[in-house]
PDB file of N, CA and C in Angstrom:
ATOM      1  N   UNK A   1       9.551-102.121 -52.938  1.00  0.00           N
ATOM      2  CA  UNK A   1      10.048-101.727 -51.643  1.00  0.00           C
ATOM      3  C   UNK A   1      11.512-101.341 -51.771  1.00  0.00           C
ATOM      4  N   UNK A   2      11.888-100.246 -50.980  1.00  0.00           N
ATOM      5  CA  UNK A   2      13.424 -99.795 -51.259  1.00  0.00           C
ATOM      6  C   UNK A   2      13.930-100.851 -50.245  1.00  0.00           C
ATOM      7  N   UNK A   3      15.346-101.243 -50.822  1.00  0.00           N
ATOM      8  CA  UNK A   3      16.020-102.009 -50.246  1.00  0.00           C
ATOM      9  C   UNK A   3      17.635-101.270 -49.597  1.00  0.00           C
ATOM     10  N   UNK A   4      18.003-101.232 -48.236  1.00  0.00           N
ATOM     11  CA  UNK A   4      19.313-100.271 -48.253  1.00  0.00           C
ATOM     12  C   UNK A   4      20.221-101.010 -48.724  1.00  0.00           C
ATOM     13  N   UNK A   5      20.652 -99.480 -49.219  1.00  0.00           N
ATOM     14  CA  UNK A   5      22.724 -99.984 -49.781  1.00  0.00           C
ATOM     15  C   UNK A   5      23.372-100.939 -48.801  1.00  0.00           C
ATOM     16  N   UNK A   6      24.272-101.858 -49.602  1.00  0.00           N
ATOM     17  CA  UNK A   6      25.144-102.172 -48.868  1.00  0.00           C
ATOM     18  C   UNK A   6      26.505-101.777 -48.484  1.00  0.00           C
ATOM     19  N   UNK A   7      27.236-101.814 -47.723  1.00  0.00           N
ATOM     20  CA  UNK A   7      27.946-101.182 -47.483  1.00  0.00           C
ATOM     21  C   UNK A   7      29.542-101.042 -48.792  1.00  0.00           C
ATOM     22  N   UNK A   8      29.568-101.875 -49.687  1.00  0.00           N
ATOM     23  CA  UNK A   8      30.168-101.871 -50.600  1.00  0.00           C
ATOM     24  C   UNK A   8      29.605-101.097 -52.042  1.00  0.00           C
ATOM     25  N   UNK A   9      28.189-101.202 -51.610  1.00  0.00           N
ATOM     26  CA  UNK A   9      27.451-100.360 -52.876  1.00  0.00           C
ATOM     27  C   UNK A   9      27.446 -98.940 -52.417  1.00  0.00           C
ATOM     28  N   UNK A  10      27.250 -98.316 -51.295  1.00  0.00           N
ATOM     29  CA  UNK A  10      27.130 -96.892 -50.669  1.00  0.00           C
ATOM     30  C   UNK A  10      28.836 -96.437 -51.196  1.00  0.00           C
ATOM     31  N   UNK A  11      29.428 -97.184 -50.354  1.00  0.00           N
ATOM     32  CA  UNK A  11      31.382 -97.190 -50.943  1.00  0.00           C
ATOM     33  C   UNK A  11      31.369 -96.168 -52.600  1.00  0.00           C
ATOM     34  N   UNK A  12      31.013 -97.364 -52.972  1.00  0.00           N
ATOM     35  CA  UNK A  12      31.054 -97.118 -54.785  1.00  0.00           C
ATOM     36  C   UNK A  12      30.243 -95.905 -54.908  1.00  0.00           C
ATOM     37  N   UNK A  13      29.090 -95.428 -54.471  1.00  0.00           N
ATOM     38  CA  UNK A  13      28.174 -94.531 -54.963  1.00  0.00           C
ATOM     39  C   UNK A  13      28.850 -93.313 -54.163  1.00  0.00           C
ATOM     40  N   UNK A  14      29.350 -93.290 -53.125  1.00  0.00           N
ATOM     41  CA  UNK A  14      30.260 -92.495 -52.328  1.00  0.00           C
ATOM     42  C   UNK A  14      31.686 -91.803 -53.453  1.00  0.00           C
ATOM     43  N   UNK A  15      32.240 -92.817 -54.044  1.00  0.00           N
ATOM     44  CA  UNK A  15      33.424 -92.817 -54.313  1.00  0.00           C
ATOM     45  C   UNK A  15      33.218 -92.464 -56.255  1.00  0.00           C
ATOM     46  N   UNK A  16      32.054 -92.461 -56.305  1.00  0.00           N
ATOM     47  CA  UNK A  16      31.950 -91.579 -57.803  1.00  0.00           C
ATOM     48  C   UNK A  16      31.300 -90.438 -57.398  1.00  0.00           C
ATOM     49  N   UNK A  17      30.671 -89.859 -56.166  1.00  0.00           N
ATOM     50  CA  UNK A  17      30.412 -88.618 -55.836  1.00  0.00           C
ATOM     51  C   UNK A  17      31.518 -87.687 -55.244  1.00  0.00           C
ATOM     52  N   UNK A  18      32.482 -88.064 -55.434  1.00  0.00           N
ATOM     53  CA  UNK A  18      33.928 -87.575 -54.434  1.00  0.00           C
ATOM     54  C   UNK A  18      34.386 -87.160 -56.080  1.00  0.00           C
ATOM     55  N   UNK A  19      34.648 -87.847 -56.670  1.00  0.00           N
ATOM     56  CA  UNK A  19      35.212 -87.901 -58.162  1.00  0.00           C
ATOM     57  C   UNK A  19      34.212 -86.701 -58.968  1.00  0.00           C
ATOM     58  N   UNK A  20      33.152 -86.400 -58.946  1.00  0.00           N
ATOM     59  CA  UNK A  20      32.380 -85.954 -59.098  1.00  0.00           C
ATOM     60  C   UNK A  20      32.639 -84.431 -58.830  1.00  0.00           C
ATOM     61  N   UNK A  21      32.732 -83.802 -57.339  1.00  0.00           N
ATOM     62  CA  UNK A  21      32.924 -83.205 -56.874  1.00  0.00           C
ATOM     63  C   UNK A  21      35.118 -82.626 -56.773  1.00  0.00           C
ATOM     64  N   UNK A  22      35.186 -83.511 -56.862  1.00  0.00           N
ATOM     65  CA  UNK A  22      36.356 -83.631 -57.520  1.00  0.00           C
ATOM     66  C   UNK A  22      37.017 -82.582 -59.144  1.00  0.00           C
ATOM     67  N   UNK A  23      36.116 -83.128 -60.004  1.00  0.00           N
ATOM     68  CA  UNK A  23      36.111 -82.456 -60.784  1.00  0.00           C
ATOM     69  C   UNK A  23      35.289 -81.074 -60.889  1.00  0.00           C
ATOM     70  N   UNK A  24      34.376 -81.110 -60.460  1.00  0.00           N
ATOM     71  CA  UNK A  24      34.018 -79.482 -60.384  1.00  0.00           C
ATOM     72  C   UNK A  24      35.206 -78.717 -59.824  1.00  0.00           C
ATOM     73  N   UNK A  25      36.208 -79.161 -58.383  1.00  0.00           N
ATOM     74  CA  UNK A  25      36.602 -77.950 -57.488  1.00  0.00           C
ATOM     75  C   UNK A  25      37.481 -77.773 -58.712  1.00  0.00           C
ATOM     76  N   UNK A  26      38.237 -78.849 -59.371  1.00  0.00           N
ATOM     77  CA  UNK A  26      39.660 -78.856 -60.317  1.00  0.00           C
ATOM     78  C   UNK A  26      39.598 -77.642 -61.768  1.00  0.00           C
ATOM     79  N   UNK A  27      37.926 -77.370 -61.711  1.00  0.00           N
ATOM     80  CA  UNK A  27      38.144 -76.914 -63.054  1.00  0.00           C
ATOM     81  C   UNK A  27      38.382 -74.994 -62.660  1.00  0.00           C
ATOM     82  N   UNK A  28      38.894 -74.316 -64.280  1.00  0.00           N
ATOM     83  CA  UNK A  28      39.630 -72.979 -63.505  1.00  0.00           C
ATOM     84  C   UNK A  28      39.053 -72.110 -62.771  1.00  0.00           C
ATOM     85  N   UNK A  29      37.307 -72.367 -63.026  1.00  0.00           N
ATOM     86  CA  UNK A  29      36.776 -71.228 -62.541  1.00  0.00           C
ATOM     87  C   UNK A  29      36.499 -71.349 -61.240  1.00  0.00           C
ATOM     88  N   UNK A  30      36.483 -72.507 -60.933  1.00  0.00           N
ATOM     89  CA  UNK A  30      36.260 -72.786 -59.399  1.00  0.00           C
ATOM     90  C   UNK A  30      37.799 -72.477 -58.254  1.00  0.00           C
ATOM     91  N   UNK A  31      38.590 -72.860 -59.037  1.00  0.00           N
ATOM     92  CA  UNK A  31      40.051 -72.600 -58.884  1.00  0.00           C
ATOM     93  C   UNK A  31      40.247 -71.308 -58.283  1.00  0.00           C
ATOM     94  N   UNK A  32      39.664 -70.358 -59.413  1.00  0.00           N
ATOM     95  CA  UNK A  32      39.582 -68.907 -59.230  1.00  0.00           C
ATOM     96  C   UNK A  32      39.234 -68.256 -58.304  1.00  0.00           C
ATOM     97  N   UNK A  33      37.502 -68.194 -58.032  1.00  0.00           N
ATOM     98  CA  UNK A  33      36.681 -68.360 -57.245  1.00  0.00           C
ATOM     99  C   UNK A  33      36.785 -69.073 -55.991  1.00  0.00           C
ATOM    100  N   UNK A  34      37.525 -70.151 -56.040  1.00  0.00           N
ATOM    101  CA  UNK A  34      37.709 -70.332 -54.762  1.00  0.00           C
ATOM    102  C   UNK A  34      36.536 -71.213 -54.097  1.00  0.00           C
ATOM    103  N   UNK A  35      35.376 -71.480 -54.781  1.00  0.00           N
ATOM    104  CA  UNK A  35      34.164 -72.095 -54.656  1.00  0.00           C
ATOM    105  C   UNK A  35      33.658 -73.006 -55.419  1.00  0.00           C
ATOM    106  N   UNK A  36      33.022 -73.538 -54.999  1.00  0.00           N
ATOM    107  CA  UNK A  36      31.610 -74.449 -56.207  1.00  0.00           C
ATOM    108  C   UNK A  36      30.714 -74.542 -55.697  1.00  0.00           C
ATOM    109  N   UNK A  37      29.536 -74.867 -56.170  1.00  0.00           N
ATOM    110  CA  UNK A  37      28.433 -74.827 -55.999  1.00  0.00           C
ATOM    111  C   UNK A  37      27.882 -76.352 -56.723  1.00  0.00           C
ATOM    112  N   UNK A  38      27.671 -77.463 -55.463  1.00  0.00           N
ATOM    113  CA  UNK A  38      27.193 -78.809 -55.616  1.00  0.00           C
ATOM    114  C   UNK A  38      25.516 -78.952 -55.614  1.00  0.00           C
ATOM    115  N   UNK A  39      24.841 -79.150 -56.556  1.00  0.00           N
ATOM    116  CA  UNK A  39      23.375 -80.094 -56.189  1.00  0.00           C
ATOM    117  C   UNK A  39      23.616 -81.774 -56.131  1.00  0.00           C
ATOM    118  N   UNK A  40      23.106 -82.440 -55.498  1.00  0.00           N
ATOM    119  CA  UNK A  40      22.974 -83.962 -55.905  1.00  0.00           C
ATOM    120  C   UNK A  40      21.847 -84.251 -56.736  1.00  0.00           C
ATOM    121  N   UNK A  41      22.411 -84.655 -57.458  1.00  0.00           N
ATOM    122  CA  UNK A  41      21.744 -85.588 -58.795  1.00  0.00           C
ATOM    123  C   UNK A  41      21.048 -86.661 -58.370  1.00  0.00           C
ATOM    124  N   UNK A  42      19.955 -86.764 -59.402  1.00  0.00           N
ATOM    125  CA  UNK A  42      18.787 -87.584 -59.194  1.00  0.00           C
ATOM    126  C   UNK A  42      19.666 -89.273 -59.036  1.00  0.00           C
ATOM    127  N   UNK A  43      20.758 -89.737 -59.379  1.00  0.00           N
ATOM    128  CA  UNK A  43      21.087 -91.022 -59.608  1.00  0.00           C
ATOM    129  C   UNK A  43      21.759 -91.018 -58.482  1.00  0.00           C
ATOM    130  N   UNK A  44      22.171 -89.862 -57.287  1.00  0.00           N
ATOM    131  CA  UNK A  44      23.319 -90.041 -56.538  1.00  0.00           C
ATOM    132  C   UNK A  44      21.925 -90.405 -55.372  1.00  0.00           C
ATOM    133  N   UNK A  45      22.195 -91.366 -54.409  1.00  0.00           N
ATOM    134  CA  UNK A  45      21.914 -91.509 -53.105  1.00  0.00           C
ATOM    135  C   UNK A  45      22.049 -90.744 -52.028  1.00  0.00           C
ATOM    136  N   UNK A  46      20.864 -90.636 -51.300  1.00  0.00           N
ATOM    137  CA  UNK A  46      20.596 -89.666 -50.253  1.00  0.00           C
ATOM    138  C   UNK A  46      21.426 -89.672 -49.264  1.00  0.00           C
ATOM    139  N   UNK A  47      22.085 -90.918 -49.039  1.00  0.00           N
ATOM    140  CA  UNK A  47      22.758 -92.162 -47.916  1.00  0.00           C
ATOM    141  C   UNK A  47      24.217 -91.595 -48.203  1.00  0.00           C
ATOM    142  N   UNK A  48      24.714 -91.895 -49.826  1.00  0.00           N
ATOM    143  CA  UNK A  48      25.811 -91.368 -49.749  1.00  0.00           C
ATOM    144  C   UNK A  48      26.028 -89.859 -50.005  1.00  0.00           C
ATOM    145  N   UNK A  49      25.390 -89.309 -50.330  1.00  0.00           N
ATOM    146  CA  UNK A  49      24.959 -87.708 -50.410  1.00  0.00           C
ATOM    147  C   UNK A  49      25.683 -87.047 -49.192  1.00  0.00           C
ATOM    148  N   UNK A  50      24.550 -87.562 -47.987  1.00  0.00           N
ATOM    149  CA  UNK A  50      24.938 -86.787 -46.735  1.00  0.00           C
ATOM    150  C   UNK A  50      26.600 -87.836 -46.098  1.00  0.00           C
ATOM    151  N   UNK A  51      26.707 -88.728 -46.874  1.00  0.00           N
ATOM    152  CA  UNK A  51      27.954 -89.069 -46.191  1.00  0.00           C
ATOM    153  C   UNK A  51      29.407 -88.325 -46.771  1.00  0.00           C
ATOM    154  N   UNK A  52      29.240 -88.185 -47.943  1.00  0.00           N
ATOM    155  CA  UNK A  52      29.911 -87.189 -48.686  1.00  0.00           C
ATOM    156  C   UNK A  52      30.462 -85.752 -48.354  1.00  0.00           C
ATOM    157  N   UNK A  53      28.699 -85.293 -47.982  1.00  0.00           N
ATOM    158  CA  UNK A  53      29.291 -83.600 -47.589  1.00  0.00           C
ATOM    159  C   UNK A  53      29.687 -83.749 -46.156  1.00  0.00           C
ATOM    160  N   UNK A  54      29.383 -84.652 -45.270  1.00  0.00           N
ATOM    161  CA  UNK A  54      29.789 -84.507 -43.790  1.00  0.00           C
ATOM    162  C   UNK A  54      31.544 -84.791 -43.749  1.00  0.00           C
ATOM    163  N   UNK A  55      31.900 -85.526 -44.675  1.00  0.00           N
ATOM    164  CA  UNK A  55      33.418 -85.430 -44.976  1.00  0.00           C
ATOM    165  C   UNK A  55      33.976 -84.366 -45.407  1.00  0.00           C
ATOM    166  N   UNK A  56      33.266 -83.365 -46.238  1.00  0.00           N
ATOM    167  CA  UNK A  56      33.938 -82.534 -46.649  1.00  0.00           C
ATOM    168  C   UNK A  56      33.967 -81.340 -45.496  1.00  0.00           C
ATOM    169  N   UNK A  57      32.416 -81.422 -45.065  1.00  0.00           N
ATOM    170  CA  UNK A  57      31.931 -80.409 -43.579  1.00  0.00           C
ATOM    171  C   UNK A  57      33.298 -80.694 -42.719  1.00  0.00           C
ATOM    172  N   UNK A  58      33.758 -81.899 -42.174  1.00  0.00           N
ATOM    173  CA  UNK A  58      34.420 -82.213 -41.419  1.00  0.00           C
ATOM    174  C   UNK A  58      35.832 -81.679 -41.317  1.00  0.00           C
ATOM    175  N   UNK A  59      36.328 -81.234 -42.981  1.00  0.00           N
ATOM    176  CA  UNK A  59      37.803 -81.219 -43.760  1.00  0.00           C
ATOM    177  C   UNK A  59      38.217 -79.529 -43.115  1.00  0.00           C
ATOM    178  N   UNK A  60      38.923 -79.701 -42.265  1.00  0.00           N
ATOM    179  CA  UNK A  60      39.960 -78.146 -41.986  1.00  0.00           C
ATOM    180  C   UNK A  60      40.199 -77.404 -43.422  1.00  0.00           C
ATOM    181  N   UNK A  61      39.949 -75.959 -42.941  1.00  0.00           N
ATOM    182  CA  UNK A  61      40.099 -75.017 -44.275  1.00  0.00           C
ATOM    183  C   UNK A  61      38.834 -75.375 -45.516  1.00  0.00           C
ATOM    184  N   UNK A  62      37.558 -75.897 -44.756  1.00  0.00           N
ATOM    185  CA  UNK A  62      36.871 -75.972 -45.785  1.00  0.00           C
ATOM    186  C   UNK A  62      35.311 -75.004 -45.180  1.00  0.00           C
ATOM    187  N   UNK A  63      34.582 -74.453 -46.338  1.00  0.00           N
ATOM    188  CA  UNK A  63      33.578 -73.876 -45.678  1.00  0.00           C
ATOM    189  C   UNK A  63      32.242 -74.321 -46.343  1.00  0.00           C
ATOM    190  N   UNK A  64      31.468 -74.608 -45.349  1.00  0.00           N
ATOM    191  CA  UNK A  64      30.440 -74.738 -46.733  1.00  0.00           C
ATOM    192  C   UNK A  64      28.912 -74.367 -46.239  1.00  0.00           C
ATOM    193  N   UNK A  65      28.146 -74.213 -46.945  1.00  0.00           N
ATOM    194  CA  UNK A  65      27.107 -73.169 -46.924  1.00  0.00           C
ATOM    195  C   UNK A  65      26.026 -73.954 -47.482  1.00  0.00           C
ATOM    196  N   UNK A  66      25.080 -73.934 -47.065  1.00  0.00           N
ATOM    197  CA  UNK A  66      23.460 -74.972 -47.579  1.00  0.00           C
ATOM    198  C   UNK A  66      22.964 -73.850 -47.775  1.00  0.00           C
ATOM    199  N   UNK A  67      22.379 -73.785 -49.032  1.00  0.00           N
ATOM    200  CA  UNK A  67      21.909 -72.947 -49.849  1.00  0.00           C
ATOM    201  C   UNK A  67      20.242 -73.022 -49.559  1.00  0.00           C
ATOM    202  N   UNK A  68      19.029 -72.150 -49.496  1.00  0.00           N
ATOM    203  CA  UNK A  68      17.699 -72.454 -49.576  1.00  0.00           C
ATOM    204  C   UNK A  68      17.344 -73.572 -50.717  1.00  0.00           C
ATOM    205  N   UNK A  69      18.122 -73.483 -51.929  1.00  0.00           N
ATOM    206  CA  UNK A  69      17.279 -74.100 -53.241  1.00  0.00           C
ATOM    207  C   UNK A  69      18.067 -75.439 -53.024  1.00  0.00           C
ATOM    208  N   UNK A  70      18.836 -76.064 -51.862  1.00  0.00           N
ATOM    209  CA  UNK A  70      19.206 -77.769 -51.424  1.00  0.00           C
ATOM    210  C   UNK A  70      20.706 -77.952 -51.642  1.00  0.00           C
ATOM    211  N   UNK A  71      21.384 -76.539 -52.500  1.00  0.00           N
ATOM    212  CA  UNK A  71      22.398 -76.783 -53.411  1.00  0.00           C
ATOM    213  C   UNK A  71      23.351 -76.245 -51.884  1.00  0.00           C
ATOM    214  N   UNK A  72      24.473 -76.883 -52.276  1.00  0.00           N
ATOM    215  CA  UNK A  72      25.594 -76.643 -51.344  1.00  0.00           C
ATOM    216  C   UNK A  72      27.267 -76.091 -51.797  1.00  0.00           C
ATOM    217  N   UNK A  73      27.298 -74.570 -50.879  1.00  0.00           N
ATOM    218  CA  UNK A  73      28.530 -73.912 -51.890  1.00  0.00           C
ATOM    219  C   UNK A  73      29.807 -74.193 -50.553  1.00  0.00           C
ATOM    220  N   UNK A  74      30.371 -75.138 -51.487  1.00  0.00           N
ATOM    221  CA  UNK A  74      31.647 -75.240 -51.012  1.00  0.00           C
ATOM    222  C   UNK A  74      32.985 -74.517 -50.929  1.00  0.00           C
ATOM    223  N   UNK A  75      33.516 -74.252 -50.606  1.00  0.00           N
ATOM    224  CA  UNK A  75      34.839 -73.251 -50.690  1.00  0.00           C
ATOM    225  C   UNK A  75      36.131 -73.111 -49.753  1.00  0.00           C
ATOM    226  N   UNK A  76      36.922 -72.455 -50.187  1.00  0.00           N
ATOM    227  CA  UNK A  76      38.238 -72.908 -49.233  1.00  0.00           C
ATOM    228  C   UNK A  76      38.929 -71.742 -49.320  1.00  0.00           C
ATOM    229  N   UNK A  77      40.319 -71.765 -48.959  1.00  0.00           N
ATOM    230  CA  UNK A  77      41.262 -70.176 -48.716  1.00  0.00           C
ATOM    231  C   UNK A  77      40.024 -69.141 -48.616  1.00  0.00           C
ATOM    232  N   UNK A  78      40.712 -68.230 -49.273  1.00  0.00           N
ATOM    233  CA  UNK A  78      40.231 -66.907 -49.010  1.00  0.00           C
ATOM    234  C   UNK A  78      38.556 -66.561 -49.642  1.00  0.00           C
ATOM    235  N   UNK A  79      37.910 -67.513 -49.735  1.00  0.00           N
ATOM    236  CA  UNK A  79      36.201 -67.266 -49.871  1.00  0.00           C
ATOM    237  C   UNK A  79      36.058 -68.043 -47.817  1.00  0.00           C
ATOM    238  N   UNK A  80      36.826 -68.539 -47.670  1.00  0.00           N
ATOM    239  CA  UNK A  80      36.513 -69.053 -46.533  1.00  0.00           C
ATOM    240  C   UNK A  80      36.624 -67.745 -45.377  1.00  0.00           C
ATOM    241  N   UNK A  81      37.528 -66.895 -45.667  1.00  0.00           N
ATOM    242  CA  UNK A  81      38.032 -65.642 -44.915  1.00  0.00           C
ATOM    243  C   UNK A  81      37.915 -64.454 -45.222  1.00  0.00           C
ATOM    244  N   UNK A  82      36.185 -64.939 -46.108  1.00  0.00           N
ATOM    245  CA  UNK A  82      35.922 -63.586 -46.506  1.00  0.00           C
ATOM    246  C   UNK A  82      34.379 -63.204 -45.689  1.00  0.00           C
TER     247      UNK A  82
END
């Protein structure tokens, strides 16, 4: 039987998906581009998944786009104002 996160375990699973995402926006090509393009991984939680992107959904100057295939393209400045 699934048992829910607790609120210190969602935290943690939250807070290596930020880090996560983190490092994708940091690297050059995303830099460039202006975008990334996130799937969640089989080990990341559904719970902290959607708590994740609704923070980022939430973040001024951010745009983001749900893709048909689940994947989600994030982006900012000028992909946002394009």
């Amino acid at each position: 039987m699934h048992r829910p996160l607790s609120a210190s375990s969602t935290e943690t699973l939250c807070e290596r998906l930020r880090r996560r995402i983190q490092r994708l926006i940091a690297t050059p090509h995303a830099q460039k581009i202006q975008s990334v393009l996130v799937t969640r991984s089989e080990n990341e939680s559904a719970e902290a998944w959607h708590q994740v992107m609704q923070e980022i959904e939430d973040t001024d100057g951010v745009r983001m786009d749900r893709l048909e295939c689940g994947a989600i393209r994030i982006g900012w400045r000028e992909y946002c104002e394009a």
